[in-house]
PDB file of N, CA and C in Angstrom:
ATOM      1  N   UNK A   1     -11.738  -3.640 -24.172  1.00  0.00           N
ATOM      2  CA  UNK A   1     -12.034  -2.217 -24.157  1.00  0.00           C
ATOM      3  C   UNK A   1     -13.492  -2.018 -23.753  1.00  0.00           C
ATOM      4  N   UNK A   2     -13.479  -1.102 -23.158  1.00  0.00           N
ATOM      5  CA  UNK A   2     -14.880  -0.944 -22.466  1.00  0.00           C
ATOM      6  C   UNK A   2     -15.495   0.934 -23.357  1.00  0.00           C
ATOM      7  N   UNK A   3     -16.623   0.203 -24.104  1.00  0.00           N
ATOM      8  CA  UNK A   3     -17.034   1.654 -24.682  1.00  0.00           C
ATOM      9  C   UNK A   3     -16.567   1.865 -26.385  1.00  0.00           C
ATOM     10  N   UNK A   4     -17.154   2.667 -27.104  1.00  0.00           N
ATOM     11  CA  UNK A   4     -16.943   3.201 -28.095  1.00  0.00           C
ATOM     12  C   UNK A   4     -15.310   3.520 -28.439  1.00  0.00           C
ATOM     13  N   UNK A   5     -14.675   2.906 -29.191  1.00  0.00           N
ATOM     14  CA  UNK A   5     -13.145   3.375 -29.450  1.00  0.00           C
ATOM     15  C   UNK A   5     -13.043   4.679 -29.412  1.00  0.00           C
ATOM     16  N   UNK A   6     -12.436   5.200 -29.021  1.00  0.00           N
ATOM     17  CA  UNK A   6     -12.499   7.003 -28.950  1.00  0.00           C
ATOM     18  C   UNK A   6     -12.074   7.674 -30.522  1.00  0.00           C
ATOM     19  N   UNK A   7     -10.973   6.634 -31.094  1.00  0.00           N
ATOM     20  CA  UNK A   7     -10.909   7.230 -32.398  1.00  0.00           C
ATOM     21  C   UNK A   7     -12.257   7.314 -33.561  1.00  0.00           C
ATOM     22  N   UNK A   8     -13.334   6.622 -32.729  1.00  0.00           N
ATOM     23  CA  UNK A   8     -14.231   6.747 -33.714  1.00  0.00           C
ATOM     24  C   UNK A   8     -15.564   8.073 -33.273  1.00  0.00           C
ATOM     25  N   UNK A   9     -15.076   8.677 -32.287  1.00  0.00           N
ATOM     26  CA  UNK A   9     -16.160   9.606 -31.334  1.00  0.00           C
ATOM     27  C   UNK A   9     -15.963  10.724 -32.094  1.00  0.00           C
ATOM     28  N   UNK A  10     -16.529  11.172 -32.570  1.00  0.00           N
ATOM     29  CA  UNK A  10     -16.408  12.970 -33.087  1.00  0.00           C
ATOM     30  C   UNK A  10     -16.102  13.707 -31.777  1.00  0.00           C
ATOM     31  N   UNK A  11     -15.379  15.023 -32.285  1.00  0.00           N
ATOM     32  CA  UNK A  11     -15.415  15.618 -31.137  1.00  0.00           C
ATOM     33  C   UNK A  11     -15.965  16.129 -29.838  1.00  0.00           C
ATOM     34  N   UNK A  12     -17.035  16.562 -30.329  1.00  0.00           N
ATOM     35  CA  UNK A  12     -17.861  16.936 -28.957  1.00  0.00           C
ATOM     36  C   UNK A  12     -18.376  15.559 -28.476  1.00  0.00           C
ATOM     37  N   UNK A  13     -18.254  14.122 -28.707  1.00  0.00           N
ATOM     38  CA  UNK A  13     -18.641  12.908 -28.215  1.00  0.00           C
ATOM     39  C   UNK A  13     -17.225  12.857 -27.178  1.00  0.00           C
ATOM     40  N   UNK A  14     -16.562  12.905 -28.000  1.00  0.00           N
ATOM     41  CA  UNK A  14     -14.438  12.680 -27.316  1.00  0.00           C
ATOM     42  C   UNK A  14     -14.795  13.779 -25.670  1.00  0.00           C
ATOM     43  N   UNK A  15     -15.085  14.824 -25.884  1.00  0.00           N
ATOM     44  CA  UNK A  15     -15.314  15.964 -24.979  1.00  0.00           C
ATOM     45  C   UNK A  15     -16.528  15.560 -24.237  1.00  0.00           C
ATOM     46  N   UNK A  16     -17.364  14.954 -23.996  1.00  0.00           N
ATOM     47  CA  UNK A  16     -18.192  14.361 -23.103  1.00  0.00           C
ATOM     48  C   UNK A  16     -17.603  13.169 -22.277  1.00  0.00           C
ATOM     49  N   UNK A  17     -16.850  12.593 -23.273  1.00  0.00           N
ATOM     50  CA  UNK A  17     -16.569  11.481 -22.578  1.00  0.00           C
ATOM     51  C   UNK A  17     -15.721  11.647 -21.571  1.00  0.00           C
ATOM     52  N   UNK A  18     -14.985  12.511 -21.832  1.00  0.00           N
ATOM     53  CA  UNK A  18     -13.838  13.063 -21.301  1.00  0.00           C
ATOM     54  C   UNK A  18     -14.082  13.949 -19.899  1.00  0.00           C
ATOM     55  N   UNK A  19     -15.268  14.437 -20.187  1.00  0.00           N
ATOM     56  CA  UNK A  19     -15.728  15.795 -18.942  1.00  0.00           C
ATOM     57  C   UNK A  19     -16.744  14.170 -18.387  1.00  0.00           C
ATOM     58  N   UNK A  20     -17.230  13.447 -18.612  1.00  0.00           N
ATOM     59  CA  UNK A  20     -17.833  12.095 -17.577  1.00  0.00           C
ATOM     60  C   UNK A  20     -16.552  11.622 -17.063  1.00  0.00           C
ATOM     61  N   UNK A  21     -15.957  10.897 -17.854  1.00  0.00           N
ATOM     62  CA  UNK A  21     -14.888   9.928 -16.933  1.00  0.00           C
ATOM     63  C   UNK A  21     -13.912  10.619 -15.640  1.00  0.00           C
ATOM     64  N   UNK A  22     -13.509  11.928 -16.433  1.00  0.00           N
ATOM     65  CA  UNK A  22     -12.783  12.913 -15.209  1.00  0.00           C
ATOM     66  C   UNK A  22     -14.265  13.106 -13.857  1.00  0.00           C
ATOM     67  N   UNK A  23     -15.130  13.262 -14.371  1.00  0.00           N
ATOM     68  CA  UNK A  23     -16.272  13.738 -13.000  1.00  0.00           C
ATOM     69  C   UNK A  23     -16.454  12.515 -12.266  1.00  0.00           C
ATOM     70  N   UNK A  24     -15.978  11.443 -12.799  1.00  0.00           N
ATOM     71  CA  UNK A  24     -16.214   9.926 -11.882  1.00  0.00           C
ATOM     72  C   UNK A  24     -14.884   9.274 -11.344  1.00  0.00           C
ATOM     73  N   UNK A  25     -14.189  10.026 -11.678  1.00  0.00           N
ATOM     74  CA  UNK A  25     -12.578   9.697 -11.309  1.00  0.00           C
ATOM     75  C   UNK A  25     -12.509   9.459  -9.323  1.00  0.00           C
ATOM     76  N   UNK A  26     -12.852  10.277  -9.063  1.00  0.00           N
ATOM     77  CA  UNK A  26     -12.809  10.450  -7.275  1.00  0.00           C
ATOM     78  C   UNK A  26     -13.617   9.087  -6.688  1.00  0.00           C
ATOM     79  N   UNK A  27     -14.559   9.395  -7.203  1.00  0.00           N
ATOM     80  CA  UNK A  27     -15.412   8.585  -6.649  1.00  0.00           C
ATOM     81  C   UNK A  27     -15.433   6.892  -6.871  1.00  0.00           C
ATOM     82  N   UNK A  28     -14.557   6.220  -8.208  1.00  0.00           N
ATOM     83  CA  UNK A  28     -14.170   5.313  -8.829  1.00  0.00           C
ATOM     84  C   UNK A  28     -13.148   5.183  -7.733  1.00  0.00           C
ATOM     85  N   UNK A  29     -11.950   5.522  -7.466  1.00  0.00           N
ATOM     86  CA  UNK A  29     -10.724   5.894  -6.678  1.00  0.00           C
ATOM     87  C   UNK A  29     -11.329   5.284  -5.089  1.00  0.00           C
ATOM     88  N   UNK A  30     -11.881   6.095  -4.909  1.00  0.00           N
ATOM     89  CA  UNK A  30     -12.215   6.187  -3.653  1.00  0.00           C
ATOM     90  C   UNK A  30     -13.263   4.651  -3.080  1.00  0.00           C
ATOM     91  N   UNK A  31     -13.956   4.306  -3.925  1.00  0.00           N
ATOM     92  CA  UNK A  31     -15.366   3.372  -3.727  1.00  0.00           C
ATOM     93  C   UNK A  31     -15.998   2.066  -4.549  1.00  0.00           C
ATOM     94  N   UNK A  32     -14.970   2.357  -5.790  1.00  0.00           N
ATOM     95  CA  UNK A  32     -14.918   1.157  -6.353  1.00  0.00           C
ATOM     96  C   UNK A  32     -14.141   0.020  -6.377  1.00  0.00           C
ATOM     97  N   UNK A  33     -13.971  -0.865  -7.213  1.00  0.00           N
ATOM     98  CA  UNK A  33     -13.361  -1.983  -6.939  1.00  0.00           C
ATOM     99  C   UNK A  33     -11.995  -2.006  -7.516  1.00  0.00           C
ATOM    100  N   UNK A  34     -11.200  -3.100  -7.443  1.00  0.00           N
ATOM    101  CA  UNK A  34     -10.135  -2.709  -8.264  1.00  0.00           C
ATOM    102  C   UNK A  34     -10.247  -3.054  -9.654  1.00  0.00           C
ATOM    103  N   UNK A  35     -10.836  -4.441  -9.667  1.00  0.00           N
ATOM    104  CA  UNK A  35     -11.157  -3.909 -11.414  1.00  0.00           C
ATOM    105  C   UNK A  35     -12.201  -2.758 -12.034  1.00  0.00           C
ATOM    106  N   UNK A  36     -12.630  -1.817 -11.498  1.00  0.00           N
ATOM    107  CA  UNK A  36     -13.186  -1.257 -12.133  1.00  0.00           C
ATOM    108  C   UNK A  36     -12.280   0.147 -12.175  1.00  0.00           C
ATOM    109  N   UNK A  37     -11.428   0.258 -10.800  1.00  0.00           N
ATOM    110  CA  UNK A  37     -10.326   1.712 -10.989  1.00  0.00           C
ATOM    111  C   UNK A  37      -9.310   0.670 -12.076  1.00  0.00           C
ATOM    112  N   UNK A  38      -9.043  -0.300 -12.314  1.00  0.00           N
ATOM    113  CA  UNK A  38      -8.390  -0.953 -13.522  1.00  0.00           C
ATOM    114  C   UNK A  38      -8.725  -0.533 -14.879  1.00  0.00           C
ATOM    115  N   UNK A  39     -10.262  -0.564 -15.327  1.00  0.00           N
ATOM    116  CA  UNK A  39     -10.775   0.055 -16.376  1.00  0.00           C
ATOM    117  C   UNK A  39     -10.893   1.329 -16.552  1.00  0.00           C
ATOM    118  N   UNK A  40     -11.395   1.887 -15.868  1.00  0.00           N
ATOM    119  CA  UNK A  40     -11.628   3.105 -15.303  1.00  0.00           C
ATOM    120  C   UNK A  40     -10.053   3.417 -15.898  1.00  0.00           C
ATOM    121  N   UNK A  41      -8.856   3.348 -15.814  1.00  0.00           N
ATOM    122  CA  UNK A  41      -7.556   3.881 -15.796  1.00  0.00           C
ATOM    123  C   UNK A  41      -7.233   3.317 -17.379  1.00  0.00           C
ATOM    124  N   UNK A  42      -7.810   2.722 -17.672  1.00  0.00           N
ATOM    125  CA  UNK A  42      -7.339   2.058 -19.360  1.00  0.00           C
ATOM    126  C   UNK A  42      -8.108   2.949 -20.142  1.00  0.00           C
ATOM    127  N   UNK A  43      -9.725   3.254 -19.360  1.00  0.00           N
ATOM    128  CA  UNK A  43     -10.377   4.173 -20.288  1.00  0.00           C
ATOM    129  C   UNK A  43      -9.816   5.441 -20.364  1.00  0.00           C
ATOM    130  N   UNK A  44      -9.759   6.083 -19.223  1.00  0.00           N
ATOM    131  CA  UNK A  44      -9.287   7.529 -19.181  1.00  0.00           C
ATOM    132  C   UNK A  44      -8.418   7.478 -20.004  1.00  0.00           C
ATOM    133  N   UNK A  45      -6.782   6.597 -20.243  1.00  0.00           N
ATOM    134  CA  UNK A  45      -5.637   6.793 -21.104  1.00  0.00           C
ATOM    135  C   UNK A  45      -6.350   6.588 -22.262  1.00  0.00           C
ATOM    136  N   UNK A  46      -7.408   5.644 -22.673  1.00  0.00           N
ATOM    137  CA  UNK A  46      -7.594   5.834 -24.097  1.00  0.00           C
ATOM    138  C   UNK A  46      -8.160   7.243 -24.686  1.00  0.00           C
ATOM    139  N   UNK A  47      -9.065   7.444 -24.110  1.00  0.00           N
ATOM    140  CA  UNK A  47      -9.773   8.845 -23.908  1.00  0.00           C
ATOM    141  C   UNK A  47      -8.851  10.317 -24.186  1.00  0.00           C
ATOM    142  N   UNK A  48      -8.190  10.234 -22.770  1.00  0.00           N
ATOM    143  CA  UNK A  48      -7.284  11.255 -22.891  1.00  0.00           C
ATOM    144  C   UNK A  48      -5.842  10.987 -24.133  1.00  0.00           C
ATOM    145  N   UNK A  49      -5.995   9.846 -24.565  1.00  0.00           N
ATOM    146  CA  UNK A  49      -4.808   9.309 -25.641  1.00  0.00           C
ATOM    147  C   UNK A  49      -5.162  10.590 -26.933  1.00  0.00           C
ATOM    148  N   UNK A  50      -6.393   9.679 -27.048  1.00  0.00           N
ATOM    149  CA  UNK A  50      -7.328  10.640 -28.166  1.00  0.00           C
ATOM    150  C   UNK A  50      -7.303  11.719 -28.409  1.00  0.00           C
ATOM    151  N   UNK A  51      -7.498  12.767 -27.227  1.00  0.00           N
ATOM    152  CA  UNK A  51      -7.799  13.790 -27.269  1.00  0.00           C
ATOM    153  C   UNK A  51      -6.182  14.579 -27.425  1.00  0.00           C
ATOM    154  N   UNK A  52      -5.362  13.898 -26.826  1.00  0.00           N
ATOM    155  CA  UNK A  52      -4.263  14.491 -27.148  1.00  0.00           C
ATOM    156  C   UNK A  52      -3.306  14.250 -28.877  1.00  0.00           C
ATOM    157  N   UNK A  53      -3.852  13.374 -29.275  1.00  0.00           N
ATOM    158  CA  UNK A  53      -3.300  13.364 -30.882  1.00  0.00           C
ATOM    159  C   UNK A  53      -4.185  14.056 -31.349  1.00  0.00           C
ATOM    160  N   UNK A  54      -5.303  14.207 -31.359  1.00  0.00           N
ATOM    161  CA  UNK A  54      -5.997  15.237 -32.531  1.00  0.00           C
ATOM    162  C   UNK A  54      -5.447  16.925 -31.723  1.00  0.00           C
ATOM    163  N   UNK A  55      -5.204  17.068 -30.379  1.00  0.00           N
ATOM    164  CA  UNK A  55      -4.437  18.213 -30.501  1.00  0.00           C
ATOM    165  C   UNK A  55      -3.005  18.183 -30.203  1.00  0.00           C
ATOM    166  N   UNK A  56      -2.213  18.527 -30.592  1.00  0.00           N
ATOM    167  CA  UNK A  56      -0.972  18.015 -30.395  1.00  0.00           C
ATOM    168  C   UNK A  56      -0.613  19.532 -30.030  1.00  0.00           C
ATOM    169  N   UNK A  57      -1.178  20.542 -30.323  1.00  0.00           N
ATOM    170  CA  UNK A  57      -0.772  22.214 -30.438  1.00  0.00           C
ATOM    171  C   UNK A  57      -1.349  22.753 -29.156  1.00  0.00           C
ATOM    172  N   UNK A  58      -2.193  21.550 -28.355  1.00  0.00           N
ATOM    173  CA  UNK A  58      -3.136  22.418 -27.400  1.00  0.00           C
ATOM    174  C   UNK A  58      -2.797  23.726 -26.645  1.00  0.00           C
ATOM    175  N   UNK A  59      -3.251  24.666 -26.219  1.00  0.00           N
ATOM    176  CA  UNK A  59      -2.539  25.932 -25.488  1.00  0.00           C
ATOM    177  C   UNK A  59      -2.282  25.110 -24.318  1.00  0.00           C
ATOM    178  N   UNK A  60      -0.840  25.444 -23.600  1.00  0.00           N
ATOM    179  CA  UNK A  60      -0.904  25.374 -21.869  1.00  0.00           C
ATOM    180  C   UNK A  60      -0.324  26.484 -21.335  1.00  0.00           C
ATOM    181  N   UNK A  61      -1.256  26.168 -20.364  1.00  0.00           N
ATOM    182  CA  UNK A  61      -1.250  27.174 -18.822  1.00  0.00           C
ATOM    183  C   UNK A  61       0.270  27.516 -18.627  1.00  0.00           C
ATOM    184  N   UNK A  62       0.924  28.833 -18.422  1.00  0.00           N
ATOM    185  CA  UNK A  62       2.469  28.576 -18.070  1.00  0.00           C
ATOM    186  C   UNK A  62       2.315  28.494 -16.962  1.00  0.00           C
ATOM    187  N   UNK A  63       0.942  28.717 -15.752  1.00  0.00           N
ATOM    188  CA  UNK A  63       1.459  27.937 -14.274  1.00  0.00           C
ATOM    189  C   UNK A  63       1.241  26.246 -14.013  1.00  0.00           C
ATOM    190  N   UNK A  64       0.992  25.797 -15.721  1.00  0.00           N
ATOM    191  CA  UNK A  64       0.391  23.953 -14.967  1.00  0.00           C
ATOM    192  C   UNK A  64       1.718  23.660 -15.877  1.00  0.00           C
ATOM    193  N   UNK A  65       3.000  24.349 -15.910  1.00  0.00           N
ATOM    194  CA  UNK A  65       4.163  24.000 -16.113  1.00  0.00           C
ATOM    195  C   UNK A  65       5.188  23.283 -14.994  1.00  0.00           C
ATOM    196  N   UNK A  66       6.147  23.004 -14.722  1.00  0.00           N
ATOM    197  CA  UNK A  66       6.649  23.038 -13.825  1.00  0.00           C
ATOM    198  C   UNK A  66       7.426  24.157 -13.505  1.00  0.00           C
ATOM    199  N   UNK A  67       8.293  25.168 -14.392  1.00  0.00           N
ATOM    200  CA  UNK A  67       8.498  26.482 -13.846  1.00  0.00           C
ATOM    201  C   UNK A  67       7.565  27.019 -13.445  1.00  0.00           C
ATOM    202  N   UNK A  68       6.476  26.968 -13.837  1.00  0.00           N
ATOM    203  CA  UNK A  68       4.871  27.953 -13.798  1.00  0.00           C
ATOM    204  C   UNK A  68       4.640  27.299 -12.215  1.00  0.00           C
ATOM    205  N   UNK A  69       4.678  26.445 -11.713  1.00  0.00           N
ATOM    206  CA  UNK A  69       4.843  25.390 -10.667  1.00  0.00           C
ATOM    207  C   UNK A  69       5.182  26.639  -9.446  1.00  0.00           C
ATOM    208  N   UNK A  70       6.813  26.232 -10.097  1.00  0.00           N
ATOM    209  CA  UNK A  70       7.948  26.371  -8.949  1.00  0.00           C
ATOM    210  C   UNK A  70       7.769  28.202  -9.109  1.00  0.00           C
ATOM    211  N   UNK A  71       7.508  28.987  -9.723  1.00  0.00           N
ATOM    212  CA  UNK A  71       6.738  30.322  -9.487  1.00  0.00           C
ATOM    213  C   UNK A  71       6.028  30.615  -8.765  1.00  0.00           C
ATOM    214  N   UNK A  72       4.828  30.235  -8.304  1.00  0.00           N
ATOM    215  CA  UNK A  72       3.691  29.578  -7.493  1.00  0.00           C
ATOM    216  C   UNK A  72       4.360  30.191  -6.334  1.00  0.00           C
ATOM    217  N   UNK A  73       5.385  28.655  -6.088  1.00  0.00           N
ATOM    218  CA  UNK A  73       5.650  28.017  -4.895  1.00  0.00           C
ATOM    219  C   UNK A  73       6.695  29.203  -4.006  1.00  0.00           C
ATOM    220  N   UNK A  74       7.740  29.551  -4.851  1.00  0.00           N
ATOM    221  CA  UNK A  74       8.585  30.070  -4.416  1.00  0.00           C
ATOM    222  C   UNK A  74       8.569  31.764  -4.663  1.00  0.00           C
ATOM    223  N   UNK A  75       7.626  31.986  -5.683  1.00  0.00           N
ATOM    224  CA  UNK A  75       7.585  33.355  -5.548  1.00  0.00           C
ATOM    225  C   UNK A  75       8.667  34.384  -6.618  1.00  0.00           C
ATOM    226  N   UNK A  76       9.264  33.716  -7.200  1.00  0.00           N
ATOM    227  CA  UNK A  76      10.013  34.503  -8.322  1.00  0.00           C
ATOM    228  C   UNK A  76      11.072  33.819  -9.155  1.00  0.00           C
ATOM    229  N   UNK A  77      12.119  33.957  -9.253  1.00  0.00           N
ATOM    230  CA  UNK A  77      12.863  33.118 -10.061  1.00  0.00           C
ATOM    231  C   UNK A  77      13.619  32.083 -10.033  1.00  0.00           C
ATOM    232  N   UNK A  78      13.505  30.903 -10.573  1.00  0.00           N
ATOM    233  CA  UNK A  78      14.435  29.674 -10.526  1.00  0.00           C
ATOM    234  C   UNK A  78      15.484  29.401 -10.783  1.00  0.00           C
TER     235      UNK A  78
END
């Protein structure tokens, strides 16, 4: 594991880490090596693991649904 276990990050630590690793995502992808988009992809799931058990209730978007999607796309009902 590369980094601080996330279960041990308080929140606004969890939420940094989280708004860094997503802002280096492209550029990891794009320019790094493969072991490092290897880590890079173990961290994010731990990260984003985290953040999703302490919210399990989070609000979502009804267009980052897939009806919310296919609304978008097609313009009215499915």
């Amino acid at each position: 594991m590369t980094g601080v276990d996330p279960d041990r990050l308080d929140d606004q630590q969890l939420m940094r880490e989280l708004e860094t690793i997503h802002r280096t995502r492209h550029d990891t992808l794009l320019h790094g090596s493969n072991d490092a988009l290897r880590t890079h992809n173990v961290r994010m799931a731990e990260l984003e693991g985290e953040y999703l058990r302490r919210h399990p209730r989070r609000p979502v978007a009804p267009g980052r649904t897939r009806d919310g999607a296919r609304e978008r796309v097609f313009g009215g009902s499915v």
